[in-house]
Protein backbone atom coordinates (compact mmCIF):
# COMPACT_ATOMS: atom_id res chain seq x y z
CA UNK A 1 -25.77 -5.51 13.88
CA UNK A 2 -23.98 -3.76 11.11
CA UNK A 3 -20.23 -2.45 11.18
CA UNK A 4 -18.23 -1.33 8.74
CA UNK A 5 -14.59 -1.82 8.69
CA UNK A 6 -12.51 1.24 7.38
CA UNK A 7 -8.84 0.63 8.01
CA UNK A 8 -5.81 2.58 7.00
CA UNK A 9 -2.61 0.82 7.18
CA UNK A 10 0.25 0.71 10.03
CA UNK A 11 3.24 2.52 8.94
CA UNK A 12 5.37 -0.74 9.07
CA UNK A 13 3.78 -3.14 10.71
CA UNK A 14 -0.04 -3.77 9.05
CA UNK A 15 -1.74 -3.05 5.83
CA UNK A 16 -5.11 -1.63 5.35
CA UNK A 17 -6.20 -5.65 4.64
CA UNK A 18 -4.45 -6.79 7.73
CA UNK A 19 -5.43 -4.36 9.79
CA UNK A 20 -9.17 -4.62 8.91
CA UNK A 21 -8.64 -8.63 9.03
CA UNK A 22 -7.92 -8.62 12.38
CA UNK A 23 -10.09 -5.60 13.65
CA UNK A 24 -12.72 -8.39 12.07
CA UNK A 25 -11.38 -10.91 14.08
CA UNK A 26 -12.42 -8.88 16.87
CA UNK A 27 -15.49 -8.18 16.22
CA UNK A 28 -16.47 -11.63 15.65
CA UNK A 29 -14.99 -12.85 18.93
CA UNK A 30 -17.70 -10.20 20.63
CA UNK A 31 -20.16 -10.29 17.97
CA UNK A 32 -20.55 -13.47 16.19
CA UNK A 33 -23.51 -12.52 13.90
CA UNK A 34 -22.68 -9.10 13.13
CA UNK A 35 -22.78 -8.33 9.35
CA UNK A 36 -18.84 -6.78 8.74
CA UNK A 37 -17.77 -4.70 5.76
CA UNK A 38 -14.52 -4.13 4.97
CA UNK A 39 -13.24 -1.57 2.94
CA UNK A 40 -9.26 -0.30 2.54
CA UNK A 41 -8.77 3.25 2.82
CA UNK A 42 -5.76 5.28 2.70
CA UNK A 43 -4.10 8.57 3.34
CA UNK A 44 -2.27 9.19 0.19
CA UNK A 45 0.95 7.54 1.71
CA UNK A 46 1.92 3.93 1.88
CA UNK A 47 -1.18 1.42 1.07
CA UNK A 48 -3.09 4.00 -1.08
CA UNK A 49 -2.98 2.39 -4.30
CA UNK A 50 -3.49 -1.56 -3.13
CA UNK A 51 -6.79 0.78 -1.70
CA UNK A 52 -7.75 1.92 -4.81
CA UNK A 53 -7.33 -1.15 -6.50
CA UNK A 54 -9.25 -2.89 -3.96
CA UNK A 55 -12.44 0.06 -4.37
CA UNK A 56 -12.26 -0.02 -7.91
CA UNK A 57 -10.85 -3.20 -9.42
CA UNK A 58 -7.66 -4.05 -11.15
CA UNK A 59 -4.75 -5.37 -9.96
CA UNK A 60 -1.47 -5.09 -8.77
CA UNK A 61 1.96 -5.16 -10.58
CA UNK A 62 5.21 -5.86 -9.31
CA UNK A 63 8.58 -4.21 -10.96
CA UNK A 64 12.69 -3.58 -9.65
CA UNK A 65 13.05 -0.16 -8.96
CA UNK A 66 15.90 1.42 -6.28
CA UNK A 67 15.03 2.03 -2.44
CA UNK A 68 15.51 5.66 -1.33
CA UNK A 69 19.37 4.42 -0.59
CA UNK A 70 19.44 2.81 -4.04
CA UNK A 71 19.22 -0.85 -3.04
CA UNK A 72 17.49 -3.52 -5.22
CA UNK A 73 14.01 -3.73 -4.17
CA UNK A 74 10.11 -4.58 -5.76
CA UNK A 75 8.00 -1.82 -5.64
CA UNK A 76 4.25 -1.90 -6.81
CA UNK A 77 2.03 -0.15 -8.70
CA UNK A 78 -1.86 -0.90 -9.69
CA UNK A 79 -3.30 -1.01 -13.15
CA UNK A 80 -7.38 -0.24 -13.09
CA UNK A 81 -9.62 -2.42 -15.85
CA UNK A 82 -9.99 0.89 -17.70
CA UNK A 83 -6.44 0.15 -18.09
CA UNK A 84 -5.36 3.78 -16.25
CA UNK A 85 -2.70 2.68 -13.54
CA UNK A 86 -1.87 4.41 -9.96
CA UNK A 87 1.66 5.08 -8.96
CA UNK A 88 2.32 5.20 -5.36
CA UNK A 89 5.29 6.98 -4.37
CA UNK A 90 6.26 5.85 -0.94
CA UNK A 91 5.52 2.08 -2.69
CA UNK A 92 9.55 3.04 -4.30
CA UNK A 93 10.86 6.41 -2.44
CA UNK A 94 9.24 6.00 1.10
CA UNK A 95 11.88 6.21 3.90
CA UNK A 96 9.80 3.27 5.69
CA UNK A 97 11.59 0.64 3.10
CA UNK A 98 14.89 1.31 4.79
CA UNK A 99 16.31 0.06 7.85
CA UNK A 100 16.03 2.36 10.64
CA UNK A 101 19.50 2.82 11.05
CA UNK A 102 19.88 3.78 7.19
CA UNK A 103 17.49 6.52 7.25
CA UNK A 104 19.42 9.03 5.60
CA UNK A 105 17.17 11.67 4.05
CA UNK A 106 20.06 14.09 2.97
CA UNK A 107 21.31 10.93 0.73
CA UNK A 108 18.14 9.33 -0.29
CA UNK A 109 16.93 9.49 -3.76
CA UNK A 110 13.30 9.89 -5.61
CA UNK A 111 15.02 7.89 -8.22
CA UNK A 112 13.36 4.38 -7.90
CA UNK A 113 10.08 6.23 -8.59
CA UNK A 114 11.05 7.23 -11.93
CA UNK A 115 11.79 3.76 -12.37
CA UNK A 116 8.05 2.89 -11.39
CA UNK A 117 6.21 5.92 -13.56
CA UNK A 118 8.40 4.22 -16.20
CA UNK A 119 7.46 0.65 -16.04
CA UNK A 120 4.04 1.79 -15.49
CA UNK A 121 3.89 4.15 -18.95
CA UNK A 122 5.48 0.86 -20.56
């Protein structure tokens, strides 16, 4: 048997990895011999550039920027071999990095992305 594994992440809980770790898991516990490929996908939002990376090779780097409410945080961006590098918004202005309670969109600010588009031109 043959399955293929094509997980997006979820929103706040699991990545696209995680998820399809443990949807593999699964399987196996049904399906001991099935033959299980995994592959990340994403929907443009959170996840979507550890995806690409993942598809097409490269890796991951990990820079400062400001949260949507302008806290300290890490944010992530990929560089591909080719040495072209994917910049994932929500990865430094998605609301999802802020406590639920702090949620604010008519204060939050775009700004940390900037900071990510910069260190990833540098």
């Amino acid at each position: 048997m043959n399955i293929v594994i094509a997980s997006d992440s979820f929103k706040g809980s699991l990545t696209s990895k995680e998820a399809a770790q443990s949807i593999d898991a699964g399987i196996r516990r049904v399906f001991p011999d099935a033959h299980i490929s995994r592959m990340s996908i994403a929907d443009g939002g959170e996840g979507t550039a550890e995806a690409l990376i993942d598809c097409l090779g490269g890796h991951m780097e990990s820079v400062e920027v400001l949260s949507p409410q302008a806290r300290k945080i890490r944010a992530c961006y990929g560089v591909l071999s080719s040495g072209q590098v994917i910049v994932e918004m929500a990865a430094a202005s998605g609301l999802i990095l802020e406590p639920e309670d702090q949620r604010k969109i008519m204060t939050a600010t775009t700004f940390g992305t900037g900071q990510l588009i910069k260190a990833a031109l540098e």
